[in-house]
N, C-alpha and C. Protein backbone atom coordinates (compact mmCIF):
# COMPACT_ATOMS: atom_id res chain seq x y z
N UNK A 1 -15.41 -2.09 9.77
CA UNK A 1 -14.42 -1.03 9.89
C UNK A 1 -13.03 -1.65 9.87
N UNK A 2 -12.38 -0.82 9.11
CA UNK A 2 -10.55 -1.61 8.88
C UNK A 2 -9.93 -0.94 9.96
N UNK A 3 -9.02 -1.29 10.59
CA UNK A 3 -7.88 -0.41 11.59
C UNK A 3 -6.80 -0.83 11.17
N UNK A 4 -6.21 -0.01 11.02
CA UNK A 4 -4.51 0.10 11.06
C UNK A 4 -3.92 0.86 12.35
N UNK A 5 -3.09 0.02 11.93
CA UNK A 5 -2.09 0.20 13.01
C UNK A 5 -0.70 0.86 12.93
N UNK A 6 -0.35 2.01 13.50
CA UNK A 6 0.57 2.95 13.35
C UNK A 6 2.41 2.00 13.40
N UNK A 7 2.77 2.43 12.40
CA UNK A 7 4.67 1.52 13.07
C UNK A 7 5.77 2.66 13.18
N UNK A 8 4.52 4.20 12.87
CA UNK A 8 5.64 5.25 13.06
C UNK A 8 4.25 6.13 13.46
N UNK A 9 4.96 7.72 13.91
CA UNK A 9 4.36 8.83 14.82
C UNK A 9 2.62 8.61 13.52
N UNK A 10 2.70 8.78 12.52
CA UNK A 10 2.10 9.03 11.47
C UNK A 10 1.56 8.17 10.11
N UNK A 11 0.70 7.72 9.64
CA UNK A 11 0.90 7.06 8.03
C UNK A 11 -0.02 7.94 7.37
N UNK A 12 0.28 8.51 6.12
CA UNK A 12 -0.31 9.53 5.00
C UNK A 12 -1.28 9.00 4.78
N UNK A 13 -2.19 9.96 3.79
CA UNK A 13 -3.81 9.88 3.88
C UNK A 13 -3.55 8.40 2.36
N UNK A 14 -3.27 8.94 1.69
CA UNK A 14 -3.07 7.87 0.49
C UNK A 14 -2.94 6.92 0.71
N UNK A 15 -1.19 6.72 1.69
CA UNK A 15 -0.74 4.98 2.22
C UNK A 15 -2.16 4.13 2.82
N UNK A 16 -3.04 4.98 3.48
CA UNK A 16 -3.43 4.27 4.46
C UNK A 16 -5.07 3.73 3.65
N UNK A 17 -5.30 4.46 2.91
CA UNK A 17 -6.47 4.25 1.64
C UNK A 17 -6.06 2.91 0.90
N UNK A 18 -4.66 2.75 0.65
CA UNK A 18 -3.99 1.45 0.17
C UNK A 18 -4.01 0.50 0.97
N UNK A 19 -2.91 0.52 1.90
CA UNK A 19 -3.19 -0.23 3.09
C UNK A 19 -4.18 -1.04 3.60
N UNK A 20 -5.54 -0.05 3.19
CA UNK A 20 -6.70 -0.82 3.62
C UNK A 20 -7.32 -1.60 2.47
N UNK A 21 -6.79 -1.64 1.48
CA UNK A 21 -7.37 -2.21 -0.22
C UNK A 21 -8.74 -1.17 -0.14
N UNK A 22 -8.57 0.26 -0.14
CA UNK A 22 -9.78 0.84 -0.32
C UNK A 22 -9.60 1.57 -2.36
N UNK A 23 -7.97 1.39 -2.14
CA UNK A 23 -7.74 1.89 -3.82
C UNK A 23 -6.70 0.55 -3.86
N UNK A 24 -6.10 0.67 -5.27
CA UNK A 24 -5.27 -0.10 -5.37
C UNK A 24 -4.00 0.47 -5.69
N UNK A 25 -4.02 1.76 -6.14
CA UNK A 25 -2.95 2.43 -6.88
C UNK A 25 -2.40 3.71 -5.57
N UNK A 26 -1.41 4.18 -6.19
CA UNK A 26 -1.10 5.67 -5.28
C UNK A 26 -1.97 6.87 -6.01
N UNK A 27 -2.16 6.14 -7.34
CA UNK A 27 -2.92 7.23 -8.40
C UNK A 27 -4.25 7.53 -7.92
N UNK A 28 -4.83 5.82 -8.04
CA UNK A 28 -6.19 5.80 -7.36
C UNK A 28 -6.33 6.80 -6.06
N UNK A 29 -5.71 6.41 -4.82
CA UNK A 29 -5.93 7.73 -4.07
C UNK A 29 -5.66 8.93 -4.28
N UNK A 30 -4.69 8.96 -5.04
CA UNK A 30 -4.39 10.72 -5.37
C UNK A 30 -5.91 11.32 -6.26
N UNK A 31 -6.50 10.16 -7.16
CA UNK A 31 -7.76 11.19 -7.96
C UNK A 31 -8.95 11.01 -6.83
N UNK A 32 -9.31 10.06 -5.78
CA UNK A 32 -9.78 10.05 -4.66
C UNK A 32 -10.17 10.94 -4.00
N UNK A 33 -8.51 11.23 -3.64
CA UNK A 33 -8.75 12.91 -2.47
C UNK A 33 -8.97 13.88 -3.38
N UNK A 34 -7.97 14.13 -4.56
CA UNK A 34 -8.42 15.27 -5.18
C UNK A 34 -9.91 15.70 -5.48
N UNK A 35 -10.86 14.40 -5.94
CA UNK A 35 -11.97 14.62 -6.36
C UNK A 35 -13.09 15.01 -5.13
N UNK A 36 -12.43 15.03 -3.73
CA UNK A 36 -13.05 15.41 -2.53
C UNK A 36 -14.38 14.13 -2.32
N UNK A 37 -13.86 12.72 -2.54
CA UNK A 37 -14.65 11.61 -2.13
C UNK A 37 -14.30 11.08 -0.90
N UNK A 38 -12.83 11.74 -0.23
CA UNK A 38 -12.13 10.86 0.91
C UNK A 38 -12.64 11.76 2.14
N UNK A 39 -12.79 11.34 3.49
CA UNK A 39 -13.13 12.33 4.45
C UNK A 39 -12.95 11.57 5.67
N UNK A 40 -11.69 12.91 6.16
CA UNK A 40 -11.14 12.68 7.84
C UNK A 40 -11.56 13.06 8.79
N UNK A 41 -12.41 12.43 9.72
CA UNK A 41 -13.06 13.11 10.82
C UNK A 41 -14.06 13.80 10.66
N UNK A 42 -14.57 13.24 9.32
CA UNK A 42 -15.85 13.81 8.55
C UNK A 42 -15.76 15.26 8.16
N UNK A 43 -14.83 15.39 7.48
CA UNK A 43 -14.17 16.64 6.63
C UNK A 43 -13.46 16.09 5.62
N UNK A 44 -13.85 16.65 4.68
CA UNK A 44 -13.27 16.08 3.53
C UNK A 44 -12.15 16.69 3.21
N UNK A 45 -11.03 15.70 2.88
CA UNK A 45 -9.55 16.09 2.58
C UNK A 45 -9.04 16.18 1.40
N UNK A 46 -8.47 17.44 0.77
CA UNK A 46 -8.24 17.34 -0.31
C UNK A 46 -6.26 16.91 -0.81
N UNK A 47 -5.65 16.60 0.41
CA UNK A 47 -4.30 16.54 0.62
C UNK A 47 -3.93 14.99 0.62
N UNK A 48 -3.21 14.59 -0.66
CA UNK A 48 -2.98 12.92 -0.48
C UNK A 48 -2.16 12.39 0.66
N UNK A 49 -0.80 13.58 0.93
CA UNK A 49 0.22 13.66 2.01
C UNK A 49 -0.44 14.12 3.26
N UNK A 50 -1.53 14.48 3.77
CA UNK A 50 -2.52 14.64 4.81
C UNK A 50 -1.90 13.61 6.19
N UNK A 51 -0.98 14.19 7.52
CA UNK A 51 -0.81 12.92 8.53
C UNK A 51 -1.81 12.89 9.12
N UNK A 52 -1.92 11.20 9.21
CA UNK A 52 -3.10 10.87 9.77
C UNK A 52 -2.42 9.89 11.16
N UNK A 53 -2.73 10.20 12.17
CA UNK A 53 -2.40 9.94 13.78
C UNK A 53 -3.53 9.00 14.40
N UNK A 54 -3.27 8.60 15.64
CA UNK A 54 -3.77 7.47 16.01
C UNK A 54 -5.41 8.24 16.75
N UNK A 55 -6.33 7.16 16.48
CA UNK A 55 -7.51 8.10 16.65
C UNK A 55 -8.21 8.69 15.76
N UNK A 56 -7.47 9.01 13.89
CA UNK A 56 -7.93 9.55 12.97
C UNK A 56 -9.28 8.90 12.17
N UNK A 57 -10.27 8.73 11.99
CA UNK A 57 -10.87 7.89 11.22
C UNK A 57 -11.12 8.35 9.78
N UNK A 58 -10.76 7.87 8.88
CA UNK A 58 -11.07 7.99 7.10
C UNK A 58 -12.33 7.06 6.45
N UNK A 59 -13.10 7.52 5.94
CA UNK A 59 -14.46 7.26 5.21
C UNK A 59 -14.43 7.77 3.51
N UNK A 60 -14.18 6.11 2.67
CA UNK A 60 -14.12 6.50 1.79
C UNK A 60 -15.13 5.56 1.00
N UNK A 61 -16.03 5.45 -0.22
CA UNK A 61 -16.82 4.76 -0.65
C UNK A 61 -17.32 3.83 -0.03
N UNK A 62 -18.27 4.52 0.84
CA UNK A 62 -18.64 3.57 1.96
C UNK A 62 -18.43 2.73 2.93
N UNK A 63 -16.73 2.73 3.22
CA UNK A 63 -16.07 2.01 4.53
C UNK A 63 -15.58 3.02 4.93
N UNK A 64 -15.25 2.60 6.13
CA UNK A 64 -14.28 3.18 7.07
C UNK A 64 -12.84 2.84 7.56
N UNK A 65 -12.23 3.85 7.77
CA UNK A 65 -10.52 3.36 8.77
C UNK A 65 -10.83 4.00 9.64
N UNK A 66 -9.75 2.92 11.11
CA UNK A 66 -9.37 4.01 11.81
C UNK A 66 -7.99 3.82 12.35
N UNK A 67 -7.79 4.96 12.52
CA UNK A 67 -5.83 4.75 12.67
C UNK A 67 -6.02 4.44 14.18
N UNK A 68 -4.93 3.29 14.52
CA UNK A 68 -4.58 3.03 16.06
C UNK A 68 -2.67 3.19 16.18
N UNK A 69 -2.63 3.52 17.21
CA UNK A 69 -0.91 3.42 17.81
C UNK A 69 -0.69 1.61 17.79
């Protein structure tokens, strides 16, 4: 499991898909979520700009995040 770590209230569903080398592009996550493969809290998100807060966990091609403060 990857964690990130918050440096503001929030980091977007996309940044944080990057962040974790789960895509490489902003594109890559944008066809990601759109294609309904990404899922927050085990709901799948269709919003690339989606805030994701400390506590959030994201599951995407078989790994996981989870956002920390």
């Amino acid at each position: 499991m990857e964690v990130i770590k918050l440096r503001d209230e929030y980091i977007k569903l996309g940044q944080a898909l990057k962040a974790a080398g789960l895509v490489e592009t902003g594109v890559d996550a944008k066809y990601a979520i759109e294609d309904g493969l990404v899922k927050v809290n085990g709901e799948v998100a269709t919003q690339r700009g989606k805030k994701l807060h400390a506590g959030d966990v994201v599951s995407y091609d078989g790994e996981t995040i989870k956002i920390e403060a």
